[in-house]
Protein backbone atom coordinates (compact mmCIF):
# COMPACT_ATOMS: atom_id res chain seq x y z
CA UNK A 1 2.14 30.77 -14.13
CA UNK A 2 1.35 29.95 -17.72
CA UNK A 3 -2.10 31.08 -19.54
CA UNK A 4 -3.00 26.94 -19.11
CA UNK A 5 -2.33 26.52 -15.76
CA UNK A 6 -4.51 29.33 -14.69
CA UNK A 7 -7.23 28.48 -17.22
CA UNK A 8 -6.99 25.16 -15.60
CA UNK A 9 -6.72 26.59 -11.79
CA UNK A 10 -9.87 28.59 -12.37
CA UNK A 11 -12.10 26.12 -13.86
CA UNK A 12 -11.26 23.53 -11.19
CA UNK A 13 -11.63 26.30 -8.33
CA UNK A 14 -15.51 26.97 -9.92
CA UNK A 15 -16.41 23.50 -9.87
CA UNK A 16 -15.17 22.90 -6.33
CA UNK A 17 -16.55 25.99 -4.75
CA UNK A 18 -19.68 26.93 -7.14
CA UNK A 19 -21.91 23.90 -6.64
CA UNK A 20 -24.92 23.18 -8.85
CA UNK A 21 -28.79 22.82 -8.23
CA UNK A 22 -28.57 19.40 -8.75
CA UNK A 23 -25.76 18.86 -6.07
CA UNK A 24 -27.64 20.46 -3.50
CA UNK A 25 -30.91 18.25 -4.18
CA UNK A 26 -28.04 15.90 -3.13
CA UNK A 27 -27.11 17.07 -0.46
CA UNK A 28 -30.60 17.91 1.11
CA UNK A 29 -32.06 14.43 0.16
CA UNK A 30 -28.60 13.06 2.24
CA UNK A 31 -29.47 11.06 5.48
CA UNK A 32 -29.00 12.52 8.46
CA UNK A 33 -25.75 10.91 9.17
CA UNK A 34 -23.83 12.49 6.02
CA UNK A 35 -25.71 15.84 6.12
CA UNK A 36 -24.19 16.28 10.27
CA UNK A 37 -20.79 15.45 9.42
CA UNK A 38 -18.53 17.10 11.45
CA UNK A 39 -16.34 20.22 9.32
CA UNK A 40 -13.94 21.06 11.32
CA UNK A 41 -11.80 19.67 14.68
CA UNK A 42 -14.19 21.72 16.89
CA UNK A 43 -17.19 19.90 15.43
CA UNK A 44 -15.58 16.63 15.84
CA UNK A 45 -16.74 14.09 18.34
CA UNK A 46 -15.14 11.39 20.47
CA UNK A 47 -11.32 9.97 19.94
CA UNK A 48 -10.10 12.50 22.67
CA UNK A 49 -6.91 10.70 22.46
CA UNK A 50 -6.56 11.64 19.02
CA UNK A 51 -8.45 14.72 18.42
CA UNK A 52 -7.96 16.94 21.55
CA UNK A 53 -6.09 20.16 21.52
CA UNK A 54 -2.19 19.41 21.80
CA UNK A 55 -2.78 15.96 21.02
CA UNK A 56 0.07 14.36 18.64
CA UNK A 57 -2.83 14.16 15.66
CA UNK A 58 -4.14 17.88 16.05
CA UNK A 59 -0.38 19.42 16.16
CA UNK A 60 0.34 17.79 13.28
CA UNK A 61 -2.89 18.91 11.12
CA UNK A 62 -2.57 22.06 12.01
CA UNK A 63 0.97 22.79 11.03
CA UNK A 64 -0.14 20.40 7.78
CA UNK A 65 2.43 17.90 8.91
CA UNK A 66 0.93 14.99 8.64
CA UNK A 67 1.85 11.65 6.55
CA UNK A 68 0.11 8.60 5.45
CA UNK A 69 -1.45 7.15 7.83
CA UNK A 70 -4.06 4.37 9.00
CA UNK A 71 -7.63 5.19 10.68
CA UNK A 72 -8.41 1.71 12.69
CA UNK A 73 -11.40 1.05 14.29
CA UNK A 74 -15.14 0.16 14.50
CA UNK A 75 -17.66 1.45 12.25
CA UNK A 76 -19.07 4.82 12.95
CA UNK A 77 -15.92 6.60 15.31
CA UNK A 78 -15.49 9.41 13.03
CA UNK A 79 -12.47 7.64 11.21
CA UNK A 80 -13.71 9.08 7.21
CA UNK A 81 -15.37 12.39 8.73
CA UNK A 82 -11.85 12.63 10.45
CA UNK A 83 -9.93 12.50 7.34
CA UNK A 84 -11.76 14.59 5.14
CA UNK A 85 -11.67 18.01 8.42
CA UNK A 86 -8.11 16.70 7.55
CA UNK A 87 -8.36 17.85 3.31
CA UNK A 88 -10.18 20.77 4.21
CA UNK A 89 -8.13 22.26 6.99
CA UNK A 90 -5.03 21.42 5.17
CA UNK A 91 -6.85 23.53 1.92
CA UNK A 92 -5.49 20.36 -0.02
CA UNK A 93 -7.37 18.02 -2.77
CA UNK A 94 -9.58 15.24 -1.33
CA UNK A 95 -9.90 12.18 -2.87
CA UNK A 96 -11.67 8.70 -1.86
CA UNK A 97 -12.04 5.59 -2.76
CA UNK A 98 -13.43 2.22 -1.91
CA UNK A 99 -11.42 -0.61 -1.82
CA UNK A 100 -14.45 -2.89 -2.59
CA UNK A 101 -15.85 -1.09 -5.19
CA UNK A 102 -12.38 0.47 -6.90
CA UNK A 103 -9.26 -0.76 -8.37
CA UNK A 104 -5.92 -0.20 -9.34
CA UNK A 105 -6.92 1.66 -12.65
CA UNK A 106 -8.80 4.33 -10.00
CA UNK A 107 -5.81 4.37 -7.84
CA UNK A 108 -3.61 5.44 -10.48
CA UNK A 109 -5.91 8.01 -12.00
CA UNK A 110 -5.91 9.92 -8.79
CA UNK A 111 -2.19 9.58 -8.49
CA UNK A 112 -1.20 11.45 -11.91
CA UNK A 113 -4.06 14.11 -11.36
CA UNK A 114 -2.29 14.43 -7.78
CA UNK A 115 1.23 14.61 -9.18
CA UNK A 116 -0.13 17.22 -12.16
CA UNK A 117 -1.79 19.30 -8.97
CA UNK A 118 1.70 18.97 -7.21
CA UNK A 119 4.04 20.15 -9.79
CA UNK A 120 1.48 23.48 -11.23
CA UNK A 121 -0.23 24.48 -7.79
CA UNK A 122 2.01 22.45 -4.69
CA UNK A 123 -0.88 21.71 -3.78
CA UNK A 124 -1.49 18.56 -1.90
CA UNK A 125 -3.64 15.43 -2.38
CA UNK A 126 -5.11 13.40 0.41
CA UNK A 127 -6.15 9.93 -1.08
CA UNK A 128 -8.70 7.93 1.82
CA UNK A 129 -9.19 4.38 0.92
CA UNK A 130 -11.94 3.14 2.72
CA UNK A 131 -12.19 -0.52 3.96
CA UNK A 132 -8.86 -0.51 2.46
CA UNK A 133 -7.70 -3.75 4.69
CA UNK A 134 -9.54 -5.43 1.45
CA UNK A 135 -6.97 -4.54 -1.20
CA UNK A 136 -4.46 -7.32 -2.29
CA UNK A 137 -1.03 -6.93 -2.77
CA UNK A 138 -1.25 -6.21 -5.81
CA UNK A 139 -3.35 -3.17 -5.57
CA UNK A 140 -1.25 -2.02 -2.46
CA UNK A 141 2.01 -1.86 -4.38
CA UNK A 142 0.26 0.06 -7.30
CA UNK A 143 0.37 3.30 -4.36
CA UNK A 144 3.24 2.40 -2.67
CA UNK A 145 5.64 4.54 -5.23
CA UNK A 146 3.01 7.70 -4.88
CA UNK A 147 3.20 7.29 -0.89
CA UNK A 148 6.88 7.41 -0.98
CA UNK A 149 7.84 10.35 -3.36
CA UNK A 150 4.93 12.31 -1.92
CA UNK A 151 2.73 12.71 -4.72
CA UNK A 152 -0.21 12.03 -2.51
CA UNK A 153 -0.90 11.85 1.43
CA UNK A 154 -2.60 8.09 1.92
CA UNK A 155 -5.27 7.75 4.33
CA UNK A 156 -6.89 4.12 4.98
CA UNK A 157 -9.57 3.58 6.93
CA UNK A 158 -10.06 0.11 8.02
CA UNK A 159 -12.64 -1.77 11.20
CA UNK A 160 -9.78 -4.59 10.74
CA UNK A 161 -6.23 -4.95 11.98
CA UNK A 162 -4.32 -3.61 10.08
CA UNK A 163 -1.08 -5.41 10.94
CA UNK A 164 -2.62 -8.46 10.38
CA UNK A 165 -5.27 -7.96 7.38
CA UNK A 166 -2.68 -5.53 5.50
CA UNK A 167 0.18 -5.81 3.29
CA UNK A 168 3.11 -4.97 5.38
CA UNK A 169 4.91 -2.61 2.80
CA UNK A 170 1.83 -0.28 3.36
CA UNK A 171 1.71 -0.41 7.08
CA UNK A 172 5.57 0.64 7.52
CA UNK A 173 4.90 3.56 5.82
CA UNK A 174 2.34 4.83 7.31
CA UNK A 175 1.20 5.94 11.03
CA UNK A 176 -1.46 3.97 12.64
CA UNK A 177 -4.54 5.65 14.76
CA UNK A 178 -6.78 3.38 16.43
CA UNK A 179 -10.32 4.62 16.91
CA UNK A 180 -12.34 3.70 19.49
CA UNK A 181 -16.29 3.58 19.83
CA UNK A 182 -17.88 6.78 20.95
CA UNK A 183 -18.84 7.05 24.62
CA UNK A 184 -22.41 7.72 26.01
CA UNK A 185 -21.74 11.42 26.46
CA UNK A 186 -20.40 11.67 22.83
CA UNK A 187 -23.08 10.09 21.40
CA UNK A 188 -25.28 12.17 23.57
CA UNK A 189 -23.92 15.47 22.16
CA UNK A 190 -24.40 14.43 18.84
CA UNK A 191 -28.16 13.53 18.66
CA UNK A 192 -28.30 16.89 20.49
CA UNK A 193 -26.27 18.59 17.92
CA UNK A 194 -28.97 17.06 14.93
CA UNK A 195 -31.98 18.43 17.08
CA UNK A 196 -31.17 21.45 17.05
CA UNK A 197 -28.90 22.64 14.19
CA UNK A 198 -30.83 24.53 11.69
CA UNK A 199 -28.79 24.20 8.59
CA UNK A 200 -27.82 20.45 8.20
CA UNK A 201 -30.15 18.75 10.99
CA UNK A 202 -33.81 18.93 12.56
CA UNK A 203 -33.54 22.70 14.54
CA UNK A 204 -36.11 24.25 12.43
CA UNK A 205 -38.63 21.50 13.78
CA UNK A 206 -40.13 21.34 17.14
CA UNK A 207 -38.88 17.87 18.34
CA UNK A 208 -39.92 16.83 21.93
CA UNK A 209 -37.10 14.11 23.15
CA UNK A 210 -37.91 11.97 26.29
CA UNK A 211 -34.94 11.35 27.89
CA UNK A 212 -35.93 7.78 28.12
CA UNK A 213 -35.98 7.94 24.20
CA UNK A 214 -32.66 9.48 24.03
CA UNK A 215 -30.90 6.78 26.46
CA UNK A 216 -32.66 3.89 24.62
CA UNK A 217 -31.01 5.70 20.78
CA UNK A 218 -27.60 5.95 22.87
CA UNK A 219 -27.75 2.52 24.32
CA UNK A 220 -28.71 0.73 21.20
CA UNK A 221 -26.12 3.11 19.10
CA UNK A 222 -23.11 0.43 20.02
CA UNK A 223 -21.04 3.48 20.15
CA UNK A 224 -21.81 4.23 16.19
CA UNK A 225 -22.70 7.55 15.90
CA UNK A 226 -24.33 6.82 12.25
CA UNK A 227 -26.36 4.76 13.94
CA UNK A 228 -27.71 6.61 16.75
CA UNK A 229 -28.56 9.44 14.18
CA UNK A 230 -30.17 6.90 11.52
CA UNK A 231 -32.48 5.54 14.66
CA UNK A 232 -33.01 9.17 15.45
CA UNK A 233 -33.69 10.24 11.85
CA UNK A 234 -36.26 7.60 11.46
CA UNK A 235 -38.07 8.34 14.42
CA UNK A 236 -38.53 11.95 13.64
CA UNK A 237 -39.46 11.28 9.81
CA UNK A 238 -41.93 8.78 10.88
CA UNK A 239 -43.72 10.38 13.62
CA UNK A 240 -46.75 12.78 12.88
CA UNK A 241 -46.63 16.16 14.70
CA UNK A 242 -49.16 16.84 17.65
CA UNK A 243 -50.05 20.34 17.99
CA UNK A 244 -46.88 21.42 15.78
CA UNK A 245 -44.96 19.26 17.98
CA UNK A 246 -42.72 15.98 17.10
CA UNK A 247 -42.87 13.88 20.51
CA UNK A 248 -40.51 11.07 20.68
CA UNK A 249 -40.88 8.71 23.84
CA UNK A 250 -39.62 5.56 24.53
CA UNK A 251 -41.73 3.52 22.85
CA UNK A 252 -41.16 5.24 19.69
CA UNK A 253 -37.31 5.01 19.58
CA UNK A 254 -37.72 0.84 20.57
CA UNK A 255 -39.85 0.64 16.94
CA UNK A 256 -37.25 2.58 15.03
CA UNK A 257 -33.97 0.45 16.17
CA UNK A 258 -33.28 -3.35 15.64
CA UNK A 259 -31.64 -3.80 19.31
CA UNK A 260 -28.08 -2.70 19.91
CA UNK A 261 -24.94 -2.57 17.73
CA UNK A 262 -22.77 -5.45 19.00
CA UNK A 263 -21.24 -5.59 15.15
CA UNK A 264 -17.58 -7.42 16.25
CA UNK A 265 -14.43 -7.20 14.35
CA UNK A 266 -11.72 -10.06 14.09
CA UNK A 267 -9.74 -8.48 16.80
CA UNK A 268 -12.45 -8.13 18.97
CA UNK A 269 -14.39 -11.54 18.43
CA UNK A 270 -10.88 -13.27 19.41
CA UNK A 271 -10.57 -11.30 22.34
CA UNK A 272 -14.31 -12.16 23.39
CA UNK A 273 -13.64 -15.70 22.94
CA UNK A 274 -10.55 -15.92 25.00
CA UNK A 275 -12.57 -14.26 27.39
CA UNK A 276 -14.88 -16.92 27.19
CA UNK A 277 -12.24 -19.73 27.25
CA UNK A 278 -10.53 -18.14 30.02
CA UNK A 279 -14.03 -17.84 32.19
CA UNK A 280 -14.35 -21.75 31.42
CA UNK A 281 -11.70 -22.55 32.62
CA UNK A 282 -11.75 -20.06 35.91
CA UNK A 283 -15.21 -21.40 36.99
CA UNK A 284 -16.88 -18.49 36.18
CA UNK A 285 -19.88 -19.69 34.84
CA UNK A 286 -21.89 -15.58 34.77
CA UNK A 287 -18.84 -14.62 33.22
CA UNK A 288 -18.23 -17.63 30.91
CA UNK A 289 -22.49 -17.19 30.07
CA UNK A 290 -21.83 -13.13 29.57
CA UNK A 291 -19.31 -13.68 27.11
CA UNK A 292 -21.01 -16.60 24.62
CA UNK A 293 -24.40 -14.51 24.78
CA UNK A 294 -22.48 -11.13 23.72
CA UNK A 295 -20.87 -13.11 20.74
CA UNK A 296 -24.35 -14.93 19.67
CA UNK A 297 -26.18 -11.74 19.56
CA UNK A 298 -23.61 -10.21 17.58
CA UNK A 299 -24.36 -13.39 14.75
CA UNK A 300 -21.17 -15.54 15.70
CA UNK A 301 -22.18 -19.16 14.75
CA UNK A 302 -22.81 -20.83 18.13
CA UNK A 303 -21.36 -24.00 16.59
CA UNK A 304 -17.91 -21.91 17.04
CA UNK A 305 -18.59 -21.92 21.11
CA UNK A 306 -19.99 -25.73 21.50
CA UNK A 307 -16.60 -26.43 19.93
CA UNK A 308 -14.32 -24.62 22.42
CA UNK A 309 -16.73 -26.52 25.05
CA UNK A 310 -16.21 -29.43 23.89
CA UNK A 311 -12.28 -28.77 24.32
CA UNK A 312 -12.75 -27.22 27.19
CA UNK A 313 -14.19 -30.14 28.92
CA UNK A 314 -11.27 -32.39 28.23
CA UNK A 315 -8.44 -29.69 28.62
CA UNK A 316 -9.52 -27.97 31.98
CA UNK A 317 -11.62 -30.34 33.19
CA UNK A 318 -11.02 -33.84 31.66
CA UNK A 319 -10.84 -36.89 34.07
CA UNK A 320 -11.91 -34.82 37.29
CA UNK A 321 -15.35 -35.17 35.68
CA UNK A 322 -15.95 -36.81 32.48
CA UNK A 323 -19.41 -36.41 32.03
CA UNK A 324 -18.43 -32.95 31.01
CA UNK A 325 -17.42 -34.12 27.74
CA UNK A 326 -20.60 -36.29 27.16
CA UNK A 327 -22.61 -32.98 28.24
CA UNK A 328 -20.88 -30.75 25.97
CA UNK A 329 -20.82 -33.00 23.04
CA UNK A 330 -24.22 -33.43 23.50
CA UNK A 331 -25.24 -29.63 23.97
CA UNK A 332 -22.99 -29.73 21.00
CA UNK A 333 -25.50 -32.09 18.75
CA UNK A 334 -28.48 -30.44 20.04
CA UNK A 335 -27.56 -26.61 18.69
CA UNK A 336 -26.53 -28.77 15.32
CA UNK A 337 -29.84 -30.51 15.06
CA UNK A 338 -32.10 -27.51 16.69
CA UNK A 339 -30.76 -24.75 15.58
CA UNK A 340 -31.34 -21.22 17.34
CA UNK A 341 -33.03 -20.37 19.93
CA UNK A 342 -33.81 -23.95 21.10
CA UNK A 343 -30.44 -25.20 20.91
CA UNK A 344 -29.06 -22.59 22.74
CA UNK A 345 -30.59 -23.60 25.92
CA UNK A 346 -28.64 -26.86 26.01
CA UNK A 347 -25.36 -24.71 25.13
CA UNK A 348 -26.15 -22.78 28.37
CA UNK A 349 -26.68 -25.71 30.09
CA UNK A 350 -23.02 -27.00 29.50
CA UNK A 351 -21.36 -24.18 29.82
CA UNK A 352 -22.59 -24.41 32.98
CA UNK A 353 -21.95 -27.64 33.76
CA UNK A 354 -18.27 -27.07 32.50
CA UNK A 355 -17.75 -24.30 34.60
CA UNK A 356 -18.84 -26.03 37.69
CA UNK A 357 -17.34 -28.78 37.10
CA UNK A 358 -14.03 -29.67 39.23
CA UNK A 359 -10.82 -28.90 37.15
CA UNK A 360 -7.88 -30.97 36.09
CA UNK A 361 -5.30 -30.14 33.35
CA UNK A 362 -3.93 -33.92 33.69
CA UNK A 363 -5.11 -34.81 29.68
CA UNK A 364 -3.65 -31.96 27.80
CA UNK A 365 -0.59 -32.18 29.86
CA UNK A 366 0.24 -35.63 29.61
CA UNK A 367 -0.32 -35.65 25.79
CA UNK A 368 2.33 -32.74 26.10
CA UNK A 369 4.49 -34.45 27.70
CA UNK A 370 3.98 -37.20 25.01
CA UNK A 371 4.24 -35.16 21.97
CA UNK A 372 7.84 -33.88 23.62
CA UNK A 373 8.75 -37.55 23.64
CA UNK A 374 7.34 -38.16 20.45
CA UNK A 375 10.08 -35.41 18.89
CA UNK A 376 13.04 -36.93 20.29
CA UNK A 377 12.23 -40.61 19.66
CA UNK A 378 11.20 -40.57 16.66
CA UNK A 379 13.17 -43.92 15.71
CA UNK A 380 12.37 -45.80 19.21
CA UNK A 381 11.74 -49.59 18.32
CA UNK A 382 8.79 -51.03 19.32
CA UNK A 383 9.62 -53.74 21.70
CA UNK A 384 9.54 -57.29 20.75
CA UNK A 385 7.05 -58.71 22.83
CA UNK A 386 4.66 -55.93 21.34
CA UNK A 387 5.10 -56.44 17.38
CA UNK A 388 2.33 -57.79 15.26
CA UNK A 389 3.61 -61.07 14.61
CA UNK A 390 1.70 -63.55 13.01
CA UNK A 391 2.83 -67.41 13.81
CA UNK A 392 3.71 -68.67 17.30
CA UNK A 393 7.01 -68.28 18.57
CA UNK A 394 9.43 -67.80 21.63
CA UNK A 395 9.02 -64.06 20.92
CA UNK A 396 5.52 -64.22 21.05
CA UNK A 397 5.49 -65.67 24.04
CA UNK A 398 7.40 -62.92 25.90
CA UNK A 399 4.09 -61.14 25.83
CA UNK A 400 2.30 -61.22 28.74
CA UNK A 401 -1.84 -61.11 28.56
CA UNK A 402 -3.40 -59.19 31.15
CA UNK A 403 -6.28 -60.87 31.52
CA UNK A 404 -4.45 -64.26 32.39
CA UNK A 405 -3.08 -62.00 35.37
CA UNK A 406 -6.66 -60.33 36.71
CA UNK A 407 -6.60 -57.84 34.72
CA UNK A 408 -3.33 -56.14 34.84
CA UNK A 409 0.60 -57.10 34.90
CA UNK A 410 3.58 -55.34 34.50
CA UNK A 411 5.74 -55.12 31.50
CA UNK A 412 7.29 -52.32 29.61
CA UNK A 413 5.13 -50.48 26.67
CA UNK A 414 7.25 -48.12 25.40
CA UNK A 415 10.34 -47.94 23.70
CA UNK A 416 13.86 -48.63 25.47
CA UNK A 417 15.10 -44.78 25.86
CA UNK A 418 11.70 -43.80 27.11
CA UNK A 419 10.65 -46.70 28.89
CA UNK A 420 10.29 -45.36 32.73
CA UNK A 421 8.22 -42.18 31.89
CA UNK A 422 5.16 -41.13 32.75
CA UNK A 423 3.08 -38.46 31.48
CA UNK A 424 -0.45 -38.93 33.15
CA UNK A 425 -0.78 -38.25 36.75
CA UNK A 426 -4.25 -37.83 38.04
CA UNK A 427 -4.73 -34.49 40.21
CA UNK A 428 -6.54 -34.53 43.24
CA UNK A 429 -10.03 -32.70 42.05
CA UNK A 430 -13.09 -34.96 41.68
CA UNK A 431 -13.38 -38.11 40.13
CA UNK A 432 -9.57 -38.23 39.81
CA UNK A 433 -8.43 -38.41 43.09
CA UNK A 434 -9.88 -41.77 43.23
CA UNK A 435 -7.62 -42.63 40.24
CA UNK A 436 -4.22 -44.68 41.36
CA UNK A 437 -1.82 -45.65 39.54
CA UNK A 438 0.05 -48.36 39.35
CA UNK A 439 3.09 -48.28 41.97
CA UNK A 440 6.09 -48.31 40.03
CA UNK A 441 4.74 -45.21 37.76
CA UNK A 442 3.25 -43.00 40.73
CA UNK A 443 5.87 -39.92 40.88
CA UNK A 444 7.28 -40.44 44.10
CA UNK A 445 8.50 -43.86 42.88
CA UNK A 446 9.78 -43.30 39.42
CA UNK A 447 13.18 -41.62 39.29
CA UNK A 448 12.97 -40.86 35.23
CA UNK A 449 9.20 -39.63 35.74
CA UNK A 450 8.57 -36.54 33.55
């Protein structure tokens, strides 16, 4: 090794292991969240799946196998914490970035320092790109060269899908872990682990934790472990000491959190309202209630549900009871005009209504039906007898006004190819089984029905 790579080794090797007064003011005056993250696999918490000994993840840090890859899931699971154990148990370079905050000028600065570390020391560089679903294209491809000749290990961390909020040329080359939020127990073992570690977290006070103060912080935590120990930190900070002792009840740890996490991704808010559709149209009306409070009190607009209704009511219900429609549009109107939290009682209202309503599919299939026709008769002539014509004449004539006949007389509508189909036929649910059709388009009837 040349006199300038070891003049170099050294001086990097003091700055990374010989910290500063000032960087431990830093790291003191760090919330409680940053100051408790996990250092190794054995202080990790949650993502069994992932983490556990023998897992596919583990065997692969330990041997210091592992390639680019992709942390997905909510905010909180351990996906950053995870990836730096990763740096240091690996004994390689750690670098990270933001993709808000960072472009691809940063990018490309880490990647020559990474490829200079490489080639003097083999000595590895793990790159974590946080919230890295919100880097374009452009900034993608700028890594995409350092991914592939190995001149650093990529690591994003994302709370979006990646394979549909990322460029593809990233996700093929890299592994994807999904996260998942912590459970109860996990979260559980880490407000225990800030009580009463004396180094990084609270064990040099005397801290009194009801239990019904420690369920409340793990119920309203959402699964987020930051947030369980940000409720927790708050509540110790801000609560005087009786006697040399912190007490925490219940009462306390309701004042120091907002109500519980329910912070949705895309993934999850289109799974939720499927949910919701689906419950709709089942009859469900707890279920179909369940699913449009979770996704209000997680701030989706409820203008987004009072639309679906309003689908809903024609689609699965339609003609079996019509005043659906009028309900939900109005319910509709009414969370427009009112706003939150008045309008949200006529919301509830329809969805109610909707789901009790009897069901019929007969609209959305018949304008199926029609749209098929639509494709393959594209050039169908409209008859004669039904053209706009505007002076008096034998053609004219051919057309026959209902009203002259009571109301209703038979005569072909639509074009020649199509002329015996028939796309609406009323089911037998509600106010459509009093619905009959004329004779020679009821099913039974009509050999070229559709």
């Amino acid at each position: 090794m040349c006199y300038t790579c070891c003049v170099y080794y050294r001086v990097k090797k003091h700055m990374e292991l010989e910290p500063n007064l000032f960087s431990e003011n830093i790291s003191k005056s760090a919330p409680l969240a940053e100051r408790m993250r996990p250092r190794n696999l054995d202080e990790f918490y949650g993502q069994p799946h992932l983490a556990k000994k023998g897992s596919l993840l583990r065997r692969a840090i330990e041997v210091d196998r592992l390639g680019s890859c992709i942390f997905y899931g909510p905010p909180g699971s351990g996906k950053t914490t995870l990836a730096s154990i990763i740096a240091k148990t690996t004994n390689s370079s750690f670098k990270m970035l933001n993709a808000v905050t960072s472009g691809v000028a940063d990018a490309k600065k880490i990647i020559d320092q990474a490829k200079k570390e490489l080639e003097m020391f083999n000595r590895k560089t793990y790159l974590l790109l946080d919230e890295c679903h919100r880097w374009s294209k452009a900034q993608s491809d700028a890594v995409l060269e350092a991914i592939e000749k190995g001149y650093i290990i990529f690591i994003g961390s994302t709370t979006e899908n990646p394979y549909t909020n990322m460029t593809r040329a990233i996700v093929s080359r890299c592994r994807i872990f999904i996260f998942k939020p912590l459970s109860k127990q996990d979260i559980e073992k880490v407000i225990h682990s800030a009580l009463t570690d004396k180094e990084r977290g609270f064990g040099n006070l005397k801290i009194d934790l009801k239990d019904e103060a420690l369920s409340h912080f793990v119920l309203t935590s959402g699964g987020d472990a930051r947030v369980a120990l940000g409720n927790l930190e708050l509540a110790v900070l801000s609560t005087p000491a009786t006697k040399g002792k912190i007490v925490i009840d219940e009462k306390i740890a309701k004042e120091c959190t907002t109500g519980r996490n329910l912070s949705l991704d895309t993934d999850i808010f289109y799974d939720m309202l499927s949910a919701f559709c689906k419950s709709l149209r089942g009859s469900d009306a707890d279920a179909a209630l369940y699913w449009s409070r979770r996704m209000i009190k997680a701030g989706i607009d409820p203008l987004i549900i009072a639309r679906r209704l309003v689908a809903h009511s024609s689609e699965d219900v339609g003609l079996a009871n019509s005043q659906a429609l009028v309900v939900s549009m109005s319910a509709m109107l009414a969370v427009e005009k009112m706003g939150v939290p008045e309008g949200l009682i006529p919301l509830s209202h329809a969805i109610i209504y909707v789901c009790m309503s009897p069901k019929s599919n007969s609209v959305i299939t018949a304008m199926h039906l029609a749209d098929d026709d639509v494709e393959q008769t594209y050039n169908g002539a409209v008859p004669d007898h039904l053209k706009n014509y505007n002076y008096f004449n034998e053609k004219r004539e051919k057309y026959k006004y209902p009203h002259d006949y009571g109301g209703y007389v038979y005569q072909q509508y639509l074009p020649d190819e199509i002329k015996d189909h028939v796309y609406y036929l009323p089911s037998k649910n509600g106010a459509e089984k009093s619905i009959v059709l004329p004779e020679w388009k009821q099913k039974d009837n009509n050999k070229n029905a559709k």
